[in-house]
N, C-alpha and C. Protein backbone atom coordinates (compact mmCIF):
# COMPACT_ATOMS: atom_id res chain seq x y z
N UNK A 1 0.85 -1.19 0.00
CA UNK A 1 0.00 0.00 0.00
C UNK A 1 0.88 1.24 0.00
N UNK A 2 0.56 2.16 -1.00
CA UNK A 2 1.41 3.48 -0.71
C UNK A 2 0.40 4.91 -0.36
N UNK A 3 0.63 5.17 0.62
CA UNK A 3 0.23 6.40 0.99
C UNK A 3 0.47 7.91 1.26
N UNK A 4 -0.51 8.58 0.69
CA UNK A 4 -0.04 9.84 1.00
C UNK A 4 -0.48 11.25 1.69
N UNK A 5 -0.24 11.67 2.46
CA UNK A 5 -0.56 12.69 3.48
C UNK A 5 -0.43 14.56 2.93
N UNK A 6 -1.71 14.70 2.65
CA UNK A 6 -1.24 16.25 2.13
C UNK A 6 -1.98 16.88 2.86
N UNK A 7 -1.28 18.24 3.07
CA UNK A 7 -1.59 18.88 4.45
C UNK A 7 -2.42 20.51 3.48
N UNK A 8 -3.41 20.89 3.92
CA UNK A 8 -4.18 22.18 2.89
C UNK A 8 -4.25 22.97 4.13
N UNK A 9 -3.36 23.76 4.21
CA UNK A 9 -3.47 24.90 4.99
C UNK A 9 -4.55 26.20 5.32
N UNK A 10 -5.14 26.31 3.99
CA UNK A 10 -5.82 27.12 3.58
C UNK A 10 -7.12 26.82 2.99
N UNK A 11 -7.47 25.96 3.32
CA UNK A 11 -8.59 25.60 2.19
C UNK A 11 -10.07 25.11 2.92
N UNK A 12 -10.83 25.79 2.44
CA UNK A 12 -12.22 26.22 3.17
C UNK A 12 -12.46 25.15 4.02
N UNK A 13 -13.07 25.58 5.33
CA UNK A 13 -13.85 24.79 6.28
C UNK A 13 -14.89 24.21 6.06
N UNK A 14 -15.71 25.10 5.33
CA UNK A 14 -17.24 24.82 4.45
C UNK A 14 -17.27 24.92 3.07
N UNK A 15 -18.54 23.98 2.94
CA UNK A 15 -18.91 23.80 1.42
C UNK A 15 -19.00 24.84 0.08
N UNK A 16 -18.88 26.10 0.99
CA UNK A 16 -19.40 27.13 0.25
C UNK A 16 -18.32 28.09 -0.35
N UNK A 17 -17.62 27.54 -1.50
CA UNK A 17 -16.86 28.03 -2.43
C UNK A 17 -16.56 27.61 -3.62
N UNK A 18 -16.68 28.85 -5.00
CA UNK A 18 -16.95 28.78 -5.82
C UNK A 18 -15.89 27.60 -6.53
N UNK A 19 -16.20 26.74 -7.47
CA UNK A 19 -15.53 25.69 -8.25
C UNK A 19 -14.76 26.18 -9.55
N UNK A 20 -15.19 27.67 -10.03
CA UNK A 20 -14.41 28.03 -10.60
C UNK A 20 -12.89 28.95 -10.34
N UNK A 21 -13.19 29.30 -9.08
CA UNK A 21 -11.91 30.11 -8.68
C UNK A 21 -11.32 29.31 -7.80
N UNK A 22 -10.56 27.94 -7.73
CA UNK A 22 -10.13 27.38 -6.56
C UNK A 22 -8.51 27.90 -6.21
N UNK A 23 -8.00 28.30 -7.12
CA UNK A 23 -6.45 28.94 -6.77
C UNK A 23 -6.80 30.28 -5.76
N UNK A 24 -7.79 31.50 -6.19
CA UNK A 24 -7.83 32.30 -5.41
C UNK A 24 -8.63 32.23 -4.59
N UNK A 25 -9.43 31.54 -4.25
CA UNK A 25 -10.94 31.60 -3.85
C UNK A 25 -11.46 30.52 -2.94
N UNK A 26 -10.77 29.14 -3.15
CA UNK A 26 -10.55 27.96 -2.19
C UNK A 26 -9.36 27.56 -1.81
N UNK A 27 -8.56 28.20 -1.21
CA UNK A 27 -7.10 27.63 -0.51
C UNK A 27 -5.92 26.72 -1.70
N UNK A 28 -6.05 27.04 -2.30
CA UNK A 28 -4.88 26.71 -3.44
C UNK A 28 -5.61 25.05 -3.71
N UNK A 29 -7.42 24.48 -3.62
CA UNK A 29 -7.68 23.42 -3.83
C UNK A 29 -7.34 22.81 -5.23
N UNK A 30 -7.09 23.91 -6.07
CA UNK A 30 -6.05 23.44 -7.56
C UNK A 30 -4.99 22.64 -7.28
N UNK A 31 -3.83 22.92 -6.08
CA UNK A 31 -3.08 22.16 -6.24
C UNK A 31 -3.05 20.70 -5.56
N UNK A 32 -3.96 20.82 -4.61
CA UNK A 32 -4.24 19.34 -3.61
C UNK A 32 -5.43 18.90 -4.69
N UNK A 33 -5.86 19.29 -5.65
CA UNK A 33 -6.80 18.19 -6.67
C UNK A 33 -5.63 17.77 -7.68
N UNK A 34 -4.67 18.57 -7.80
CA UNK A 34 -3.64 18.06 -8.99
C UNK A 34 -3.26 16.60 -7.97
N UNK A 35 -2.44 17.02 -6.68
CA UNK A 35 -2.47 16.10 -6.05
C UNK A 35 -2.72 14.52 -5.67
N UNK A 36 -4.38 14.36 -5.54
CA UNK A 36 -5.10 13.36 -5.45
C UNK A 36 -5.06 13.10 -7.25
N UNK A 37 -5.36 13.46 -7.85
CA UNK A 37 -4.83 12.97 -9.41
C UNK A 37 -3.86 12.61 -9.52
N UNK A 38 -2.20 12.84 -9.31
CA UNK A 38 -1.04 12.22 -9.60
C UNK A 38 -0.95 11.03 -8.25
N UNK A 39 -1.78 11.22 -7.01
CA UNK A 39 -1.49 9.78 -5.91
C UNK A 39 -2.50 8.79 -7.05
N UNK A 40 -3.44 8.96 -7.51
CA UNK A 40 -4.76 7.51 -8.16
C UNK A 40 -4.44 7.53 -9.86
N UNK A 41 -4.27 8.16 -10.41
CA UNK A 41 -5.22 8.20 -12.14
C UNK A 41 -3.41 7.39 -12.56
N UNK A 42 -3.75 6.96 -13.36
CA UNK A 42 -2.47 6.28 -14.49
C UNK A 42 -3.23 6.07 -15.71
N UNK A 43 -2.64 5.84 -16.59
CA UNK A 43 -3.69 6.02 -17.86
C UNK A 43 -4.67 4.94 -18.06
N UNK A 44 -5.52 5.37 -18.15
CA UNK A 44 -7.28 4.50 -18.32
C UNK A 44 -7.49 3.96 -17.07
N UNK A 45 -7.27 4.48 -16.19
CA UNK A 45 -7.46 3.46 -14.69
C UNK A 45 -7.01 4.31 -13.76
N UNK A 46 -7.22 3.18 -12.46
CA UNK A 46 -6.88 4.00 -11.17
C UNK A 46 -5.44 3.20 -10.40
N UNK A 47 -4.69 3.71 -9.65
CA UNK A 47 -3.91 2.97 -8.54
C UNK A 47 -4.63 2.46 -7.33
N UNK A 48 -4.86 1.58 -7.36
CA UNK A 48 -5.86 0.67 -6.09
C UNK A 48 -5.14 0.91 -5.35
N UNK A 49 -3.80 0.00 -5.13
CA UNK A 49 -3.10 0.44 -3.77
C UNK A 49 -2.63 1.62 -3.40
N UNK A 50 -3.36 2.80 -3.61
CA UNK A 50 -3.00 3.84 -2.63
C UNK A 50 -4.30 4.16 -1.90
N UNK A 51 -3.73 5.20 -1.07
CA UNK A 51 -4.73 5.69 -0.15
C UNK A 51 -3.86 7.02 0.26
N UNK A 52 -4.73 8.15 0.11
CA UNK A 52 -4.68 9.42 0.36
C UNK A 52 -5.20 10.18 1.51
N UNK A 53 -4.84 11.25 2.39
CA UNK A 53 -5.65 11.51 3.27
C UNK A 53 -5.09 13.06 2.83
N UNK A 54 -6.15 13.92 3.33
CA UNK A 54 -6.21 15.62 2.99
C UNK A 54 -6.46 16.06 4.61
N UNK A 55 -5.50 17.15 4.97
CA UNK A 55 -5.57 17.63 5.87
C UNK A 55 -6.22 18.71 5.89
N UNK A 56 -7.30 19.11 6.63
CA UNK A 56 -8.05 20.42 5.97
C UNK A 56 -7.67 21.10 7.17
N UNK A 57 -6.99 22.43 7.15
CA UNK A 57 -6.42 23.39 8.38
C UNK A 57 -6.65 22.75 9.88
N UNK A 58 -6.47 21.39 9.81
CA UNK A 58 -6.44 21.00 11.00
C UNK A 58 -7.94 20.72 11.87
N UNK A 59 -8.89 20.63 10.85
CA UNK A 59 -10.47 20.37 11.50
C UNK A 59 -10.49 19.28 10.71
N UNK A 60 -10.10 19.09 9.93
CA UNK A 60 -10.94 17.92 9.04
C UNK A 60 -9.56 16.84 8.68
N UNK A 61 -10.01 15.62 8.45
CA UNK A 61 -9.36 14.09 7.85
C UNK A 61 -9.87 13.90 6.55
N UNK A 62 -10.06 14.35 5.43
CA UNK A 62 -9.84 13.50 4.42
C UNK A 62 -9.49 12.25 3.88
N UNK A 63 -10.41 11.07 3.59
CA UNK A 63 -9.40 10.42 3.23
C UNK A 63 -9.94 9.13 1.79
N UNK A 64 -8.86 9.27 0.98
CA UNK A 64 -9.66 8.88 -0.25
C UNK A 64 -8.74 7.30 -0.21
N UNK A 65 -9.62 6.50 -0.54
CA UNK A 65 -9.43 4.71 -0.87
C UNK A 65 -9.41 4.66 -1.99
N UNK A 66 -7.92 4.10 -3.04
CA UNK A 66 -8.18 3.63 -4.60
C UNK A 66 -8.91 2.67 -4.90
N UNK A 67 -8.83 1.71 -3.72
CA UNK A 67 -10.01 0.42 -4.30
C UNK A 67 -11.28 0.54 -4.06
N UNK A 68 -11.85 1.75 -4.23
CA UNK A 68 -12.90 1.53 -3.72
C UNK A 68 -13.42 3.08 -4.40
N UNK A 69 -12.82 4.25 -5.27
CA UNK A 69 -13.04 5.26 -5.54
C UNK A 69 -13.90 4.72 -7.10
N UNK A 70 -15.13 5.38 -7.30
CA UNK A 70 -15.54 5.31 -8.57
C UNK A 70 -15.56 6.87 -8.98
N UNK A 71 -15.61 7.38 -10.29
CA UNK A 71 -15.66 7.99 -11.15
C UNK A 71 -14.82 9.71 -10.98
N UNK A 72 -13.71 8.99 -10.77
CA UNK A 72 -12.63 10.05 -10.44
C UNK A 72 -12.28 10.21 -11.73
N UNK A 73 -12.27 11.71 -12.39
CA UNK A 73 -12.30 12.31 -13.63
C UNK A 73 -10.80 12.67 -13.54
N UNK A 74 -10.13 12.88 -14.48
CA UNK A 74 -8.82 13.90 -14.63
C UNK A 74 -8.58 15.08 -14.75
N UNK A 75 -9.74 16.17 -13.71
CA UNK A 75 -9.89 17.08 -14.09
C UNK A 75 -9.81 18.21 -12.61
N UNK A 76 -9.17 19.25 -12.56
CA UNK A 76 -9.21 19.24 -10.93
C UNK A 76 -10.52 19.83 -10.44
N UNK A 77 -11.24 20.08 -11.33
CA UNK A 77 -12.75 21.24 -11.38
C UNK A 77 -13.61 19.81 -10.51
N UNK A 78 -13.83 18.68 -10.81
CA UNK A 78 -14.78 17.17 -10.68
C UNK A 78 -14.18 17.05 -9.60
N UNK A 79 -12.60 16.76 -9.12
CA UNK A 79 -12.18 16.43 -7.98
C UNK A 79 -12.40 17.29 -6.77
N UNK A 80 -11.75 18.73 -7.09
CA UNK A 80 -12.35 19.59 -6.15
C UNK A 80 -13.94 19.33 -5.71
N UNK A 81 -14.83 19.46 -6.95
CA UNK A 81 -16.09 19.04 -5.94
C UNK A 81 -16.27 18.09 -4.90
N UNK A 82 -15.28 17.36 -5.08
CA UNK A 82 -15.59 16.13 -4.81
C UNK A 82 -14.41 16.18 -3.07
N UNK A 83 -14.10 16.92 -2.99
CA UNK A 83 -13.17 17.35 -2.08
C UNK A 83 -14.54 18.26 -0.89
N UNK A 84 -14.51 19.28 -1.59
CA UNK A 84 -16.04 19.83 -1.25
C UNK A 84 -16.86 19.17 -0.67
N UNK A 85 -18.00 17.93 -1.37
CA UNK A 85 -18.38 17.49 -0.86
C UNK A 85 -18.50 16.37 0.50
N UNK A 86 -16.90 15.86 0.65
CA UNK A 86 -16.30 15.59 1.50
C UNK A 86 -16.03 16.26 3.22
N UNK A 87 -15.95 17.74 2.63
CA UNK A 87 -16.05 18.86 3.70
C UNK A 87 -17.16 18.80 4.30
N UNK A 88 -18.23 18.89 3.24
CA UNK A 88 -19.68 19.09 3.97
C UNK A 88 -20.20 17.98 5.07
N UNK A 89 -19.81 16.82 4.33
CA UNK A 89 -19.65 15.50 5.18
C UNK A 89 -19.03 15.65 6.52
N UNK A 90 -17.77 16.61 6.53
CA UNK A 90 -16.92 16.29 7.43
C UNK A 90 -17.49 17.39 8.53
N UNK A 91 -18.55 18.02 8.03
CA UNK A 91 -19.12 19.35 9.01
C UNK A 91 -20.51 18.41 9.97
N UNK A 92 -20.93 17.07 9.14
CA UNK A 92 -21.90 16.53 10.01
C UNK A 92 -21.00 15.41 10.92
N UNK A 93 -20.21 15.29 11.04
CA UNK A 93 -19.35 14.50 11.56
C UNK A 93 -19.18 14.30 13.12
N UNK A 94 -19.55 13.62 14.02
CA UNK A 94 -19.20 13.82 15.46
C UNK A 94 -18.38 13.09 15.85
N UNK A 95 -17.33 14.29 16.57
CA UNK A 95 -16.60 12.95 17.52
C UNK A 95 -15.33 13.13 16.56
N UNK A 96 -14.93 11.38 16.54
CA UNK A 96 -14.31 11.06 15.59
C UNK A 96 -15.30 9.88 14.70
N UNK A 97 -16.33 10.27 14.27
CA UNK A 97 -17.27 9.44 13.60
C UNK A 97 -16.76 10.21 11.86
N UNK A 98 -16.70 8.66 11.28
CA UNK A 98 -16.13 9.15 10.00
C UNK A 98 -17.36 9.11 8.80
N UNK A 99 -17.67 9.82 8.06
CA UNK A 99 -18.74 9.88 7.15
C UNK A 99 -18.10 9.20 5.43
N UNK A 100 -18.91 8.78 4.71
CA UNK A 100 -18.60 8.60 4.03
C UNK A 100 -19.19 9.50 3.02
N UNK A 101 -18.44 10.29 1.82
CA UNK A 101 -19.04 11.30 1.20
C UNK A 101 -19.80 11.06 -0.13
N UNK A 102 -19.33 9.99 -0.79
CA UNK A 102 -18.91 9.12 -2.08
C UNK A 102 -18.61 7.93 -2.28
N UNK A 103 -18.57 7.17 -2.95
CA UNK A 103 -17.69 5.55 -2.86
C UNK A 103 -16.06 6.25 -2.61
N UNK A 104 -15.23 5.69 -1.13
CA UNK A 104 -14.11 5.70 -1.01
C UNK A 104 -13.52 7.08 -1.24
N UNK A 105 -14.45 7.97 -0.52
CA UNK A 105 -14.15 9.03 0.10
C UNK A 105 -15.12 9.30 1.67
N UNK A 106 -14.05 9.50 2.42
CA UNK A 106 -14.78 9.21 4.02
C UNK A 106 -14.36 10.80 4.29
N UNK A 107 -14.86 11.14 5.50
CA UNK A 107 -14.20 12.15 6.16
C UNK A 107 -14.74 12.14 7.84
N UNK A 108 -13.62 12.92 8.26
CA UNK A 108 -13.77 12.91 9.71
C UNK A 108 -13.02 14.16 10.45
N UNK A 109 -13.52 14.39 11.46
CA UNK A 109 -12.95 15.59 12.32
C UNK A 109 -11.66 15.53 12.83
N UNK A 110 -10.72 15.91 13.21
CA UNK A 110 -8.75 15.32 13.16
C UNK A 110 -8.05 16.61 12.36
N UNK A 111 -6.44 16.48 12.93
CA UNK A 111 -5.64 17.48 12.60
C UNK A 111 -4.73 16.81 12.00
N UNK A 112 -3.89 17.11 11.75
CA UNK A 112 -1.95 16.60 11.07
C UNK A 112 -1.42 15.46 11.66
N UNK A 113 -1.89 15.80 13.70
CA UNK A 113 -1.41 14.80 14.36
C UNK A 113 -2.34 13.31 13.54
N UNK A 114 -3.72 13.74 14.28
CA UNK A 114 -4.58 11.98 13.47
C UNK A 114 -4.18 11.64 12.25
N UNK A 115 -3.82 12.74 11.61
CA UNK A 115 -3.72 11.73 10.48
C UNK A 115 -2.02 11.09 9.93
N UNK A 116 -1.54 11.47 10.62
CA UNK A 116 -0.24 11.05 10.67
C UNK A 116 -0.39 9.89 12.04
N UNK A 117 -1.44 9.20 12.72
CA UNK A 117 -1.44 8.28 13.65
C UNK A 117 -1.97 7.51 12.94
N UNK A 118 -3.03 7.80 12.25
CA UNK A 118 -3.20 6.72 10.53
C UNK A 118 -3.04 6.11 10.42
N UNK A 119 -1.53 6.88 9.73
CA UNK A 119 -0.49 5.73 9.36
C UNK A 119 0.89 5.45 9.81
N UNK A 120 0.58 5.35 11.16
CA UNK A 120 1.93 5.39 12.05
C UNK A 120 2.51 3.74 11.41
N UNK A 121 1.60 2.99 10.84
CA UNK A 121 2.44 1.46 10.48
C UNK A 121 3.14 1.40 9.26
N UNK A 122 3.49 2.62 8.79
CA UNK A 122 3.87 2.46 7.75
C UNK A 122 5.44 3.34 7.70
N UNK A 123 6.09 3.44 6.70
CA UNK A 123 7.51 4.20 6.73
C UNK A 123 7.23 5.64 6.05
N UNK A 124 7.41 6.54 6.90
CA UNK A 124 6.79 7.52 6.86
C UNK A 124 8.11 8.92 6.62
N UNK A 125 7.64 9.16 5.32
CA UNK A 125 8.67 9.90 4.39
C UNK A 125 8.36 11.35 4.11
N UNK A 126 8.92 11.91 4.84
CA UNK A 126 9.07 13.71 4.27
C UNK A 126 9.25 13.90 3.86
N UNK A 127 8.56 14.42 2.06
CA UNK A 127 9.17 14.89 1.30
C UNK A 127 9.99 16.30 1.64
N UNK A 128 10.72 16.77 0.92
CA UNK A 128 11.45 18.06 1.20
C UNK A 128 12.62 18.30 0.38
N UNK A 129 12.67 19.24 0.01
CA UNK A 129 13.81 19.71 -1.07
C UNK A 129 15.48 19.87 -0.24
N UNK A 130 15.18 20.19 1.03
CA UNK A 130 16.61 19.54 1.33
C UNK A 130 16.70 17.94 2.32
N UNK A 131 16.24 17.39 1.77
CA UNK A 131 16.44 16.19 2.50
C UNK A 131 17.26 15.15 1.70
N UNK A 132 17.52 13.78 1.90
CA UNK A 132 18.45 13.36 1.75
C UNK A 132 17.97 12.88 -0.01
N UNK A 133 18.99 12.39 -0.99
CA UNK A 133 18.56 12.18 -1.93
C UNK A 133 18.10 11.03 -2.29
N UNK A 134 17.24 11.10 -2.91
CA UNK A 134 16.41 9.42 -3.38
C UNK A 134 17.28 8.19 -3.71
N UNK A 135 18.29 8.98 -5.01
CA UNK A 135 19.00 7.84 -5.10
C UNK A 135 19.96 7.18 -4.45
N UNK A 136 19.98 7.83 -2.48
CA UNK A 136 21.07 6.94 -1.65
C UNK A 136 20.08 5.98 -0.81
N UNK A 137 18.89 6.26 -1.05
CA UNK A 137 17.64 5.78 -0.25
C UNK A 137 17.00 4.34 -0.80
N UNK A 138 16.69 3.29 -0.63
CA UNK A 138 16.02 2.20 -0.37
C UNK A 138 14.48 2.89 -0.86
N UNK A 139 13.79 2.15 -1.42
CA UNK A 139 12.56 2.78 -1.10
C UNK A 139 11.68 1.59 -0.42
N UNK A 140 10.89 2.17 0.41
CA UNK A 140 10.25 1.34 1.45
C UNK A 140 9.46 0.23 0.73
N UNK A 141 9.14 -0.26 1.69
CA UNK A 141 7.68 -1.64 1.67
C UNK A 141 6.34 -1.24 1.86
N UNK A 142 6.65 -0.12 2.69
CA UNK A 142 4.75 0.40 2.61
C UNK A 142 5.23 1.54 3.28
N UNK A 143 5.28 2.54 2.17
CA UNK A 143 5.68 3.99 2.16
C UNK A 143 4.44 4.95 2.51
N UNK A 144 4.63 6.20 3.33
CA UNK A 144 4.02 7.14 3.46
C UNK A 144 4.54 8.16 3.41
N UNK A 145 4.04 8.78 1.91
CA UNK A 145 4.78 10.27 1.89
C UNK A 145 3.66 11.42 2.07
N UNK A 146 4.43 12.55 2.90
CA UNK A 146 3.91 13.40 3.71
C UNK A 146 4.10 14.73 2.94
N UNK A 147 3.42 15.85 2.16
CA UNK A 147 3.74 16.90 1.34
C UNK A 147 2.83 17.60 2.02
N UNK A 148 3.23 19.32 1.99
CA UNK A 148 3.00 20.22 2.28
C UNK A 148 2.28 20.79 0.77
N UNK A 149 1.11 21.88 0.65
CA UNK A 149 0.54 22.23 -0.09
C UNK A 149 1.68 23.53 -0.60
N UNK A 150 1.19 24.93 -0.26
CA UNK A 150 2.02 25.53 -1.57
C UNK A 150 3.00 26.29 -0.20
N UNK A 151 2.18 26.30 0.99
CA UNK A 151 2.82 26.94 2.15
C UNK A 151 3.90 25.88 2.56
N UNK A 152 5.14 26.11 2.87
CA UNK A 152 5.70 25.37 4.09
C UNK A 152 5.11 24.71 5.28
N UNK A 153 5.78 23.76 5.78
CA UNK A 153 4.92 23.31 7.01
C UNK A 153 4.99 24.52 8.34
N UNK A 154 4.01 24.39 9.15
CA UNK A 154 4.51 25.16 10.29
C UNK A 154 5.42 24.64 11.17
N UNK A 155 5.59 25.25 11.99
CA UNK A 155 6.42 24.93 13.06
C UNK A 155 6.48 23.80 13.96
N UNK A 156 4.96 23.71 14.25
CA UNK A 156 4.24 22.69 15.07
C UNK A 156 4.09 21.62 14.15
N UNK A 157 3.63 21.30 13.25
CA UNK A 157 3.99 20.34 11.70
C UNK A 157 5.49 19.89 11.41
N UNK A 158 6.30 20.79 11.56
CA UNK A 158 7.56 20.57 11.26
C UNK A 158 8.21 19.82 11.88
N UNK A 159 8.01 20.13 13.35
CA UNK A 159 8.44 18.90 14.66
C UNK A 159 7.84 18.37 15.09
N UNK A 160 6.75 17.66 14.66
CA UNK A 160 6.05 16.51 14.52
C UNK A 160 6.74 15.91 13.91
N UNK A 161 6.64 15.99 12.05
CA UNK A 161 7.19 15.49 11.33
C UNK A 161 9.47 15.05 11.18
N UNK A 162 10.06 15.97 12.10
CA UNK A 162 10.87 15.90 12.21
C UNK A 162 11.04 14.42 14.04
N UNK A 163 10.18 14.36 14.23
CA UNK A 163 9.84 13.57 15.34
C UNK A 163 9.88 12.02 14.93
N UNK A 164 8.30 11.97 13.87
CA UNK A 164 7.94 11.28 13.57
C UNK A 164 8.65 10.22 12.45
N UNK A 165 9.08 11.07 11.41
CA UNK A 165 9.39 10.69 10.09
C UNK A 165 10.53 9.42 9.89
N UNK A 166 10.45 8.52 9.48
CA UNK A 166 11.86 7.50 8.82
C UNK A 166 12.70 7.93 8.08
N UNK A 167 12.22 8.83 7.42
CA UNK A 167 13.23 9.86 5.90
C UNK A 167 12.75 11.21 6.08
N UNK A 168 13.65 11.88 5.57
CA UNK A 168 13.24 13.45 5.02
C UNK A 168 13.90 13.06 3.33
N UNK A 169 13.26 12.93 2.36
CA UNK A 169 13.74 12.65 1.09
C UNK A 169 13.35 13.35 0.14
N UNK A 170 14.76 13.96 -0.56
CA UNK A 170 14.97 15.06 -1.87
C UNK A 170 14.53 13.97 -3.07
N UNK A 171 13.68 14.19 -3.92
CA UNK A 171 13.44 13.70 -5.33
C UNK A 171 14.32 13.68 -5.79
N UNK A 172 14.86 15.12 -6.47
CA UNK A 172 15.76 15.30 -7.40
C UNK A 172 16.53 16.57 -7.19
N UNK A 173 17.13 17.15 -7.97
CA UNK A 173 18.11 18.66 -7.53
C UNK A 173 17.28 19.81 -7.56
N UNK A 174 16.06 19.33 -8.55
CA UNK A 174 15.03 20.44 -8.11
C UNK A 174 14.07 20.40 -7.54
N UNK A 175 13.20 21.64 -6.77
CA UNK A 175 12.26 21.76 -6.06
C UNK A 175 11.53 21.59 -7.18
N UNK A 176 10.08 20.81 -6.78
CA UNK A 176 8.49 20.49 -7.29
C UNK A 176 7.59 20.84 -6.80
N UNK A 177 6.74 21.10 -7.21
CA UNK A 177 5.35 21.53 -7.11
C UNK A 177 4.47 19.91 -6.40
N UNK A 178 3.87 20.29 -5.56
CA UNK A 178 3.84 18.95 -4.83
C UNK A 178 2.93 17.95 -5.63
N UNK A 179 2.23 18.23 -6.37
CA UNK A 179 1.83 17.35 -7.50
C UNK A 179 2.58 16.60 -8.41
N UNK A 180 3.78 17.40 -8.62
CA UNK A 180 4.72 16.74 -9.92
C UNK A 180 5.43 15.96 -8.65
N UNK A 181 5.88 16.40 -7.20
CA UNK A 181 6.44 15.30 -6.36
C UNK A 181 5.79 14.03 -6.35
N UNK A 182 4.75 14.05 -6.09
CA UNK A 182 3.60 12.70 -6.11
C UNK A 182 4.06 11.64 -7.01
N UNK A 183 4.39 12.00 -8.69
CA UNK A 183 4.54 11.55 -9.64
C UNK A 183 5.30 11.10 -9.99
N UNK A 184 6.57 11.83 -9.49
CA UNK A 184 8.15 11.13 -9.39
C UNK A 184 7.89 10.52 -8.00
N UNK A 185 7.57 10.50 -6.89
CA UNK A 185 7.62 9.38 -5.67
C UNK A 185 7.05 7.88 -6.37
N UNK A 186 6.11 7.97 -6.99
CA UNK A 186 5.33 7.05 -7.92
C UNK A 186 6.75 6.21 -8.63
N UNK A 187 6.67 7.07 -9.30
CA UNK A 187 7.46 6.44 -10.31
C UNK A 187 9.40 6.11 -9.56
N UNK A 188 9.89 6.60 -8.54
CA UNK A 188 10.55 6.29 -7.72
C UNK A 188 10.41 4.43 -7.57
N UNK A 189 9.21 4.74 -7.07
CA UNK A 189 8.92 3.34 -6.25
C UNK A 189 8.65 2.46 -7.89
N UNK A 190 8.19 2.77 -8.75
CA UNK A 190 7.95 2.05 -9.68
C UNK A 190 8.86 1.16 -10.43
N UNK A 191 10.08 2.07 -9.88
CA UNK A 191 11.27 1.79 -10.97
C UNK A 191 12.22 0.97 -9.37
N UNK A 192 12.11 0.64 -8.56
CA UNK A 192 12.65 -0.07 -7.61
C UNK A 192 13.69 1.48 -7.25
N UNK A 193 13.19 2.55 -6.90
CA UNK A 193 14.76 3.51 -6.53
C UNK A 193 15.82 4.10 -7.90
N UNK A 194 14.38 4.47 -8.59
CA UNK A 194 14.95 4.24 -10.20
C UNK A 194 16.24 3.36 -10.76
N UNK A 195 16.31 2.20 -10.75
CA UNK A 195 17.16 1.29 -11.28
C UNK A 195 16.97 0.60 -12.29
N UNK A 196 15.69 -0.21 -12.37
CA UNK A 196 14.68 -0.97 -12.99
C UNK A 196 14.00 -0.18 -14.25
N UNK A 197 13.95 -0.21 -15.18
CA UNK A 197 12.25 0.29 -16.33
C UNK A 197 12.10 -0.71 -17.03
């Protein structure tokens, strides 16, 4: 199973924002829908074994299942709704009672910490542009990579994750847009630590 943890700093509490302005208008939800598109879609199909979780400013758990997601489009306008509607879910939510929004989209009330307790069973990887480089790294057995949206992590995020983490791991010599990270972590693992095609 590969998983991935993206943290939305900014991005509405409630249902009520427009689908056409999501860069200015919903918390940069353009780039956490590019996101959930490069963790599931491969061409004509989905990645079953992943599983995604969206951190919404620390009220909400996101969390999307590949085996179990139907009619995830390639488009971030369909996903965002679909992110959205997830929220609204996650506003009837008590407790830690998890709703389901969609086929294999749930949501629940939780911060950075829950959802990084998740997946405490797994090897749990920081992405980050200065961290160590991929190609001195192993890549795990059941990886969890952890990306920040367009903000840096905070402080309180940061040493968690500096707490928590098995790796802090550099892709490549350049910084990515955390969507195109997704894609090379993918394909990282695809290629055994790029060795293999």
């Amino acid at each position: 199973m590969r998983r991935f943890v993206f943290v939305g700093h900014e991005l509405p509490t409630t249902p009520e924002f427009p689908l056409d302005a999501l860069a200015s208008e919903a918390g940069r939800l353009d780039l956490l829908a590019r996101c959930l598109l490069s963790a599931f879609l491969v061409s004509h199909g989905l990645r079953e074994d992943v599983r995604a979780y969206v951190v919404v400013r620390d009220e909400y758990v996101l969390r999307f299942e590949g085996a179990e997601l139907q009619g995830l489009h390639p488009d971030e306008r369909s996903t965002a709704a679909r992110v959205r509607d997830a929220i609204e879910a996650g506003n009837d939510a008590i407790g830690a009672e998890e709703l389901e929004s969609a086929p294999g989209i749930y949501a629940t009330r939780g911060d950075f910490a829950d959802a990084l307790d998740a997946v405490d069973d797994g090897t749990l990887v920081a992405l980050h542009e200065d961290g160590d480089s991929a190609v001195d790294v192993d890549p795990p057995a059941d990886p969890v990579f952890v990306l920040s949206d367009h903000r840096e992590f905070t402080d309180a995020e940061a040493d968690l994750l500096a707490e928590r983490a098995d790796h802090r791991l550099r892709l490549g010599p350049t910084a990515l847009h955390a969507d195109d990270a997704v894609a090379v972590a993918h394909n990282w693992l695809d290629t055994e630590g790029f060795t293999a095609y």
